[in-house]
C-alpha atoms as a PDB file:
ATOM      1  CA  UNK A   1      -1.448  14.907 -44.856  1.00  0.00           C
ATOM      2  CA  UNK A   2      -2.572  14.340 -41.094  1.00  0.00           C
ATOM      3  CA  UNK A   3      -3.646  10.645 -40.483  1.00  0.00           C
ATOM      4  CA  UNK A   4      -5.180  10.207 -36.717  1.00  0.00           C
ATOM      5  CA  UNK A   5      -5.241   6.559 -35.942  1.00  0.00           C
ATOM      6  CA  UNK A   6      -8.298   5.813 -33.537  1.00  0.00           C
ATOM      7  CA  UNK A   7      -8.887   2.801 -31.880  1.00  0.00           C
ATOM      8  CA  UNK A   8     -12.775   2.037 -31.014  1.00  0.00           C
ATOM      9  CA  UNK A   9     -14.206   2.359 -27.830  1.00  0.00           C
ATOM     10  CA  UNK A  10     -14.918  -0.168 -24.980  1.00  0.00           C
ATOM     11  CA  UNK A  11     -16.816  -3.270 -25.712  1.00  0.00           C
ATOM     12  CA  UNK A  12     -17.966  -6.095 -23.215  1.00  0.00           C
ATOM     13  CA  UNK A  13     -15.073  -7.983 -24.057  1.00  0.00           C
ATOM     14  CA  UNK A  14     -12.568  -5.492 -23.428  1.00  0.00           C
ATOM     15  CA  UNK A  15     -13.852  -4.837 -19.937  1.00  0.00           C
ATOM     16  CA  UNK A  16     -14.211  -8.561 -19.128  1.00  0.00           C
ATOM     17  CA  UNK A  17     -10.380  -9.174 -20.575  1.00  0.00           C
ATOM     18  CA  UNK A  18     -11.297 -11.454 -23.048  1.00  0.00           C
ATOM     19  CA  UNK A  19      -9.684 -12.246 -26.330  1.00  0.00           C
ATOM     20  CA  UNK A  20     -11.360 -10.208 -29.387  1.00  0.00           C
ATOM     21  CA  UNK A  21     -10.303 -10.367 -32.803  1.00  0.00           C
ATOM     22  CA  UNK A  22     -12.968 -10.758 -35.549  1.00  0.00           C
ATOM     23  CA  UNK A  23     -16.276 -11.254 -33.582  1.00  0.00           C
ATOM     24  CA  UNK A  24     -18.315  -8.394 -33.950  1.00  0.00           C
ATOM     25  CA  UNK A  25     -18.651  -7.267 -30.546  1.00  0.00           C
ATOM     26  CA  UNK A  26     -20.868  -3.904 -29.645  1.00  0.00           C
ATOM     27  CA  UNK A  27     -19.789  -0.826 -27.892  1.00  0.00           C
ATOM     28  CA  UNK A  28     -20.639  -1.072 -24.298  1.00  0.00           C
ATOM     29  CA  UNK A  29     -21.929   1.944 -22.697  1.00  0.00           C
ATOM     30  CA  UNK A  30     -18.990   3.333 -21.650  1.00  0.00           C
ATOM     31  CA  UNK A  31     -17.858   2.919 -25.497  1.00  0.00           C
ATOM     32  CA  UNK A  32     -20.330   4.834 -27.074  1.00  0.00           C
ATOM     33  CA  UNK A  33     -19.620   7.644 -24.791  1.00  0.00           C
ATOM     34  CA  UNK A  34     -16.207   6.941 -25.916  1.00  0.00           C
ATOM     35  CA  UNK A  35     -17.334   7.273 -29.528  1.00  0.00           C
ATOM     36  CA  UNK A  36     -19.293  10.631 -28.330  1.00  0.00           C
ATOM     37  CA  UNK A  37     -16.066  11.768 -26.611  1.00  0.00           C
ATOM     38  CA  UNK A  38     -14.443  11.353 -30.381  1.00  0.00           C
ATOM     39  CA  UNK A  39     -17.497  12.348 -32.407  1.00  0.00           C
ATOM     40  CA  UNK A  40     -17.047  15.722 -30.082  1.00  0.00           C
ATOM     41  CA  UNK A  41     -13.108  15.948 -30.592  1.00  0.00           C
ATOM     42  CA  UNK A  42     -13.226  16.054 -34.783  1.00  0.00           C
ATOM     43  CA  UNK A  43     -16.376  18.379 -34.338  1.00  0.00           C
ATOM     44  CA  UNK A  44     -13.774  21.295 -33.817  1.00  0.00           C
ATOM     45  CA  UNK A  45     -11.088  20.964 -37.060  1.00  0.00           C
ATOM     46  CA  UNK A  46     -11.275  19.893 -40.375  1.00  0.00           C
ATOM     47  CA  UNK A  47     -11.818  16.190 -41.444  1.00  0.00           C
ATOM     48  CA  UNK A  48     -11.339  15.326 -44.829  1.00  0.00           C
ATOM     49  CA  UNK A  49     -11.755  11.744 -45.084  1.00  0.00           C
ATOM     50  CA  UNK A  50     -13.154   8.852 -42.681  1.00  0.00           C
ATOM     51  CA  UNK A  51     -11.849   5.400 -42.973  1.00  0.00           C
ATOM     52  CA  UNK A  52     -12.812   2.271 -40.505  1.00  0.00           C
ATOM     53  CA  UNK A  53     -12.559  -1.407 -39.630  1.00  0.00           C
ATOM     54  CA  UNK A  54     -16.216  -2.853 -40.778  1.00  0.00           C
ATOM     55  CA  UNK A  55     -16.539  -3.872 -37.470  1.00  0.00           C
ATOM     56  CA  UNK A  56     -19.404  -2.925 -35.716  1.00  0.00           C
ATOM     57  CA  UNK A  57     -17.780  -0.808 -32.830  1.00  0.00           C
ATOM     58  CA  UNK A  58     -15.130   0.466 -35.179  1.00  0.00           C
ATOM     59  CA  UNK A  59     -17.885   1.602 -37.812  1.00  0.00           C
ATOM     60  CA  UNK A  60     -20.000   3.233 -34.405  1.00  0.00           C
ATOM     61  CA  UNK A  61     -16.606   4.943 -33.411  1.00  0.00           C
ATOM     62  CA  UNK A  62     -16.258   6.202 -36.391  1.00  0.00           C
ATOM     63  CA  UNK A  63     -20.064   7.191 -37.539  1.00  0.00           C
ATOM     64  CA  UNK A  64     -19.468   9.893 -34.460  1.00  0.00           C
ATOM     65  CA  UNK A  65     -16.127  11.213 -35.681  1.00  0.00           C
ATOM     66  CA  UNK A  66     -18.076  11.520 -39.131  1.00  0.00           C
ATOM     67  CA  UNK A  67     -21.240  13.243 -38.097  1.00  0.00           C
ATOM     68  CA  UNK A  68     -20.266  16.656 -37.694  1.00  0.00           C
ATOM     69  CA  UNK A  69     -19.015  16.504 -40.987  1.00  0.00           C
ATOM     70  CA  UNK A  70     -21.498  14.981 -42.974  1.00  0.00           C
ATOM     71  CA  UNK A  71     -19.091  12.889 -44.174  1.00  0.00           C
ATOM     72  CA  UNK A  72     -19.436   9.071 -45.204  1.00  0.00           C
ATOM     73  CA  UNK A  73     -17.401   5.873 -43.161  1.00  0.00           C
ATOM     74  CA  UNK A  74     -15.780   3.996 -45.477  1.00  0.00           C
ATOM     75  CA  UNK A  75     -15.406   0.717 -44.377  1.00  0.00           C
ATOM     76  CA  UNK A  76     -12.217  -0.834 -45.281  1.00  0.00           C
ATOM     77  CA  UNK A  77     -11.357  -4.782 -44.626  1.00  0.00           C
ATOM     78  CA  UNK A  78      -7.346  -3.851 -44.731  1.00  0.00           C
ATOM     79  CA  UNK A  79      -8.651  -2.011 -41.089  1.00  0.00           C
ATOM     80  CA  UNK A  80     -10.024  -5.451 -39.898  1.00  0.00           C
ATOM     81  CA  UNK A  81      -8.914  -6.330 -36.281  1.00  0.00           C
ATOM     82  CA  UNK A  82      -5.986  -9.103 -36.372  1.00  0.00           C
ATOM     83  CA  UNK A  83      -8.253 -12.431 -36.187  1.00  0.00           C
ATOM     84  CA  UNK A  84      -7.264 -14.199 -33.325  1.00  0.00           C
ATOM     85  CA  UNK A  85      -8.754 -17.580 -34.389  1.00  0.00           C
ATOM     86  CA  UNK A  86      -9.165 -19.657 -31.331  1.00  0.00           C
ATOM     87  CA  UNK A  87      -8.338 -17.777 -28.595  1.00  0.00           C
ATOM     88  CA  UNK A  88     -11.385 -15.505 -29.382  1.00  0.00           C
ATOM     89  CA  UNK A  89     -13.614 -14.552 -25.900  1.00  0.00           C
ATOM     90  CA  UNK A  90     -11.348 -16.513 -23.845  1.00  0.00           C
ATOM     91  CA  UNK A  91      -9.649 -14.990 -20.382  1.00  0.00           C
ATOM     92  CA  UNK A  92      -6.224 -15.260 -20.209  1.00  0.00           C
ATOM     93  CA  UNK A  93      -6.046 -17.679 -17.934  1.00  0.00           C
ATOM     94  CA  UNK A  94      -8.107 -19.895 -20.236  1.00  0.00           C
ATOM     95  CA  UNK A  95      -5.779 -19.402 -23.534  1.00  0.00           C
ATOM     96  CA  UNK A  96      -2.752 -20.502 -21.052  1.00  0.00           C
ATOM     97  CA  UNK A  97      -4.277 -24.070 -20.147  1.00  0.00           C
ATOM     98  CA  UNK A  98      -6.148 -24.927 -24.018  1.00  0.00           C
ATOM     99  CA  UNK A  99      -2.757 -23.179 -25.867  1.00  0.00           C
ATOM    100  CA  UNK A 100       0.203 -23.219 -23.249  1.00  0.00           C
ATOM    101  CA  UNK A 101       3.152 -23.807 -26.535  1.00  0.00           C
ATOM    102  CA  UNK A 102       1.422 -20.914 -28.509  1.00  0.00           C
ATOM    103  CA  UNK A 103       1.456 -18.732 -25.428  1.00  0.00           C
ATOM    104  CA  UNK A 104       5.375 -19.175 -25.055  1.00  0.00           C
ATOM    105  CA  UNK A 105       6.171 -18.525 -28.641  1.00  0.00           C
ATOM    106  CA  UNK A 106       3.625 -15.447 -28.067  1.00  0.00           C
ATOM    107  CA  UNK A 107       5.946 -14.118 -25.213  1.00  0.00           C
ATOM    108  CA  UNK A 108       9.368 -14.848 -27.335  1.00  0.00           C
ATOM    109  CA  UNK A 109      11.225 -11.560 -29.224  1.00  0.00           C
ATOM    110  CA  UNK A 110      10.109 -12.895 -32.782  1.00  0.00           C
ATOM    111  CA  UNK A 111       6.690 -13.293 -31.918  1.00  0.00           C
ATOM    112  CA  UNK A 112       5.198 -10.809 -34.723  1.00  0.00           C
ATOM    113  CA  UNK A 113       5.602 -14.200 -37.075  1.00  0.00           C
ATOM    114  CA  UNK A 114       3.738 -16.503 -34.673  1.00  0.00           C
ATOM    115  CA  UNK A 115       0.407 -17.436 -35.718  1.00  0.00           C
ATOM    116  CA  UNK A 116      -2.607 -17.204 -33.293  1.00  0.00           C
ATOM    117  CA  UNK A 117      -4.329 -20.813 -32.921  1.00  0.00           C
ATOM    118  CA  UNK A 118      -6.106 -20.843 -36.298  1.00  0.00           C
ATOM    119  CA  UNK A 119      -5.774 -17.051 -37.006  1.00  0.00           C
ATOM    120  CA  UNK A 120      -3.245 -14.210 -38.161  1.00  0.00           C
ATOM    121  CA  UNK A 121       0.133 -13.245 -36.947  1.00  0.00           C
ATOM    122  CA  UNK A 122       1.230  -9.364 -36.696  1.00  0.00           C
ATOM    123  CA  UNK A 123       3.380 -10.049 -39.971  1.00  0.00           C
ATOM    124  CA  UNK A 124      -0.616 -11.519 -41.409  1.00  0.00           C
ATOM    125  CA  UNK A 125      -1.677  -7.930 -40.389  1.00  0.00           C
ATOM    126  CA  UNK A 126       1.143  -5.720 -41.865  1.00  0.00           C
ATOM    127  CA  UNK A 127       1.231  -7.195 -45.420  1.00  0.00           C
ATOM    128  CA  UNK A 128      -2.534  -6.593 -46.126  1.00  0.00           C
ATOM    129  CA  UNK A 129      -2.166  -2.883 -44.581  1.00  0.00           C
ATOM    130  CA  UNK A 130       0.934  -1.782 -46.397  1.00  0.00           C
ATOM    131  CA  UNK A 131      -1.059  -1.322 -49.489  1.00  0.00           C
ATOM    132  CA  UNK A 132      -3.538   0.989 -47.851  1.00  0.00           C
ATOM    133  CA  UNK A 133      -0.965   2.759 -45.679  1.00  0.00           C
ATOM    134  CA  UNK A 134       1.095   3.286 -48.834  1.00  0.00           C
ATOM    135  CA  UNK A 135      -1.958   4.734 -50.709  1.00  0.00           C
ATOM    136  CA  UNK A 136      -3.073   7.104 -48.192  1.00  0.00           C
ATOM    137  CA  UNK A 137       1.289   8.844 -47.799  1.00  0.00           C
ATOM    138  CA  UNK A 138       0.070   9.168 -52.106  1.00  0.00           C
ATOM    139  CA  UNK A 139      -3.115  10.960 -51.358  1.00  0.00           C
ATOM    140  CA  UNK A 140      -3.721  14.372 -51.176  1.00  0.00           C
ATOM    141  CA  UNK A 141      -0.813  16.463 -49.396  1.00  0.00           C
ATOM    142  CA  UNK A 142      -3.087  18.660 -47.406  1.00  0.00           C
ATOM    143  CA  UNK A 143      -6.215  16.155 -46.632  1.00  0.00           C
ATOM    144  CA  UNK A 144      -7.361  14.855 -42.955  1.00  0.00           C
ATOM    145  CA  UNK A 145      -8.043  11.189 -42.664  1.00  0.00           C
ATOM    146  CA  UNK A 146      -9.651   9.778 -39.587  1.00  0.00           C
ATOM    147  CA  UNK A 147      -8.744   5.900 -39.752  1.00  0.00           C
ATOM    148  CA  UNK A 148     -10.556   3.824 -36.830  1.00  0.00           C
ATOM    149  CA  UNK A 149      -9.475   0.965 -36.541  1.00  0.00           C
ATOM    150  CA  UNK A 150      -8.457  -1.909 -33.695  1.00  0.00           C
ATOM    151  CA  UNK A 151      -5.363  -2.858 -31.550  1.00  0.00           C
ATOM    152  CA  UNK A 152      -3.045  -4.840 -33.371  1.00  0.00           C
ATOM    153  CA  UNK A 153      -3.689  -2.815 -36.302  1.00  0.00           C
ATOM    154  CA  UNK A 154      -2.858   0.399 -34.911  1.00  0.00           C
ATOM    155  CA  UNK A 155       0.129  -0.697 -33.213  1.00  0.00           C
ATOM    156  CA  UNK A 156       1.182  -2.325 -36.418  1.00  0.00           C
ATOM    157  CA  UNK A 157       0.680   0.866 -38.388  1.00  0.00           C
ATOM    158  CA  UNK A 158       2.622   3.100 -36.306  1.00  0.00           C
ATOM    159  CA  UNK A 159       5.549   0.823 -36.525  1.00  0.00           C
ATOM    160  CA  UNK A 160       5.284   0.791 -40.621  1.00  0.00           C
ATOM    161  CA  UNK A 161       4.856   4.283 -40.429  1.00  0.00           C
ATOM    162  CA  UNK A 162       7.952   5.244 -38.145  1.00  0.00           C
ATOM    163  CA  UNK A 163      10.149   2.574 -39.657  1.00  0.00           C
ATOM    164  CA  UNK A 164       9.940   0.642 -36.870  1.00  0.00           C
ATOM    165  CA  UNK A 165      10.773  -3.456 -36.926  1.00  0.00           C
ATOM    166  CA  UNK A 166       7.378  -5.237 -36.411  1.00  0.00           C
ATOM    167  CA  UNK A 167       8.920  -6.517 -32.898  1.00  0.00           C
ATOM    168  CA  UNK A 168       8.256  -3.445 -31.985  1.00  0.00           C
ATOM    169  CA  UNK A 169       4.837  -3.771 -31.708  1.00  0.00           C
ATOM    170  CA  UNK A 170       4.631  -4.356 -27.972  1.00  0.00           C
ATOM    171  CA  UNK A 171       5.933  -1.230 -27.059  1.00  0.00           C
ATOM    172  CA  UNK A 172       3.460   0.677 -28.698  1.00  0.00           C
ATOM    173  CA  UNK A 173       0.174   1.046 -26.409  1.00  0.00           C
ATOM    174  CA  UNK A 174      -3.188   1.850 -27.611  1.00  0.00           C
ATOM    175  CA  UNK A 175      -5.827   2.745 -25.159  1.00  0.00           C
ATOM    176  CA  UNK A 176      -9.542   1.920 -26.125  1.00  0.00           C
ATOM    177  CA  UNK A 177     -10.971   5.291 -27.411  1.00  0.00           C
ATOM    178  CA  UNK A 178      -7.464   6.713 -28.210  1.00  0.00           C
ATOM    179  CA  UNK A 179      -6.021   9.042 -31.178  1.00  0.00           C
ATOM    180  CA  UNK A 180      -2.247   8.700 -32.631  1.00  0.00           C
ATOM    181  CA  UNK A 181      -2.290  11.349 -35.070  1.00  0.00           C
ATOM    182  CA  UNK A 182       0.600  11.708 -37.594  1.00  0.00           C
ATOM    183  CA  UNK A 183       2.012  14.486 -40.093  1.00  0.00           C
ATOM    184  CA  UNK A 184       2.752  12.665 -43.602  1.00  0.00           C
ATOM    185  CA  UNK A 185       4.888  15.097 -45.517  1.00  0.00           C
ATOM    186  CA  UNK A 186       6.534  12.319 -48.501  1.00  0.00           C
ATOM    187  CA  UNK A 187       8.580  10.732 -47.141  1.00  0.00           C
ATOM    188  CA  UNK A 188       8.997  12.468 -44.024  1.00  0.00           C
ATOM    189  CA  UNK A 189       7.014  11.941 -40.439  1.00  0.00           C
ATOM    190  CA  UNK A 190       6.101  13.804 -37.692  1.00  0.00           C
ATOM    191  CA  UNK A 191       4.232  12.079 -34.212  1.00  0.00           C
ATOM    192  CA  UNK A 192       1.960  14.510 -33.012  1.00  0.00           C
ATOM    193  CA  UNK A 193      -0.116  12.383 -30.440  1.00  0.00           C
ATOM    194  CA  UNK A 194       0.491   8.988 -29.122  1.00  0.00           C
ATOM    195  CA  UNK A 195      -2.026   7.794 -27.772  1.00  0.00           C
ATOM    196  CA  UNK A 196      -4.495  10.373 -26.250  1.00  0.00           C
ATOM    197  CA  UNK A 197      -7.276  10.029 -25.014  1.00  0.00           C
ATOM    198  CA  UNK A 198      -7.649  13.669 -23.139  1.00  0.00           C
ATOM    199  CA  UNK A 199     -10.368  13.875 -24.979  1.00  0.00           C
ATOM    200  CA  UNK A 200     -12.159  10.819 -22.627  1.00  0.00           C
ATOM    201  CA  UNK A 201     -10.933  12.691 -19.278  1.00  0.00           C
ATOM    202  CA  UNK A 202     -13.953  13.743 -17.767  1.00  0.00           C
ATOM    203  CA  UNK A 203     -15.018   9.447 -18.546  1.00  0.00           C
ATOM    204  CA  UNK A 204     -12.114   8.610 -16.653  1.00  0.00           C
ATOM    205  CA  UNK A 205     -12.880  10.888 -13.846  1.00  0.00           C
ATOM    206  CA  UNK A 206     -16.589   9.764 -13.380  1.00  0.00           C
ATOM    207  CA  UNK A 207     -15.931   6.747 -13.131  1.00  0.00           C
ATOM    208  CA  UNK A 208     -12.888   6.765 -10.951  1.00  0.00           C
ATOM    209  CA  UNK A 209     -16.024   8.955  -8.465  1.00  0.00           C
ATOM    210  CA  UNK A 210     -18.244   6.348  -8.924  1.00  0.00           C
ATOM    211  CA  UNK A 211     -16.039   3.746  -7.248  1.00  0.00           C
ATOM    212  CA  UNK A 212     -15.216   5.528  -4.664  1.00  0.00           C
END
C-alpha cells in the first residue's frame, strides 16, 4: 500500500510560534491555500482512502485532498495532535520562565518519555497510534491512504514505521502543508518523499515577493 503522511496547513498559532496541541485552531489564510495546494496534488493519482486528525485544520486539509475524489474524511482520534497540556498558545520564551525543569528534561536524549506540563509525552503518542499504523500495513496491498494528521504525530509515525527508536523523533522535520509518502509492501518499506512540500512552491515564492 502507499500511505502519504500530511501534516495540515498553517494556522495563527503556527505563524505566531506558539505552542499548539489540542486546541482547535483554524487554518489561516495561507493554510487553506496550503490545503488547496494539497487538494490540487491528490487531484492527479489515485486515492483510495482518507484518514485525519478531527481537528479542525487537519479535517480542512484533508476535506481538499478528498474532494476530487468524492471520497469521505474519516476522522480518527489515534491522528489527534500530541496534547501539550499547559504549554498550549504560549511563546517559547513564555514556557521557559512558567516550566524552566520541564524545558530541560524536554532538551535531554530521553525526552520522548517526558510528559508535557499536564499533557502527553511522544511515548503517550506512539502507543495509541501503533494500533492504527498496524491496521493500515494489514489493509489492502494495493490501496492509497491519505492520513493528515499533526507534528508530533507524523514524526512519531515515521519513526514506527522505519524502525526507528522514538529518540529519533527530533530528527525527523515536518513542514506545515507537507507529504511523507511511504511504500508498505509486509513487512518491507520504501521512503518515497520526506517531507515535500513542492507542491506549496509557487506559496513560498509569493510570499518571499511580497516581502521584498
Amino acid at each position: 500500500m502507499i500511505l502519504h503522511l500530511v501534516r495540515h496547513g498553517e494556522t495563527e498559532y503556527n505563524s505566531g510560534g506558539l505552542g499548539l496541541g489540542r486546541a482547535d485552531i483554524p487554518l489561516s489564510a495561507l493554510g487553506l491555500l496550503q490545503a488547496q495546494a494539497l487538494g490540487e496534488r491528490f487531484a492527479g493519482g489515485r486515492v483510495d482512502r482518507v484518514i485525519s486528525s478531527p481537528l479542525g485544520r487537519a479535517t480542512a486539509t484533508a476535506t481538499a485532498a478528498a474532494a476530487a475524489h468524492g471520497l469521505p474524511v474519516e476522522q480518527l482520534p489515534a491522528l489527534i495532535e500530541m496534547d501539550v497540556g499547559e504549554t498550549e498558545g504560549l511563546a517559547f520564551v513564555e514556557m521557559s520562565q512558567r516550566f524552566p525543569d520541564f524545558m530541560r528534561a524536554w532538551a535531554a536524549a530521553d525526552s520522548e518519555t517526558v510528559r508535557m506540563p499536564g499533557g502527553e509525552s511522544i511515548a503517550d503518542v506512539a502507543a495509541r497510534a501503533h494500533p492504527l499504523l498496524t491496521e493500515l500495513r494489514e489493509s489492502a496491498p494495493e490501496s492509497v491512504v491519505v492520513a493528515v494528521s499533526h507534528n508530533f504525530v507524523i514524526k512519531v509515525a515515521l519513526c514506527q514505521l522505519l524502525g526507528a527508536g522514538l529518540g529519533a523523533f527530533r530528527a525527523v522535520q515536518v513542514d506545515l502543508g507537507s507529504v511523507s509518502t511511504v511504500i508498505i509492501r509486509g513487512p518491507r518499506l520504501n521512503v518515497v518523499a520526506l517531507n515535500d512540500t513542492c507542491h506549496a512552491a509557487a506559496l513560498s515564492l509569493d510570499r518571499a515577493e511580497r516581502s521584498l
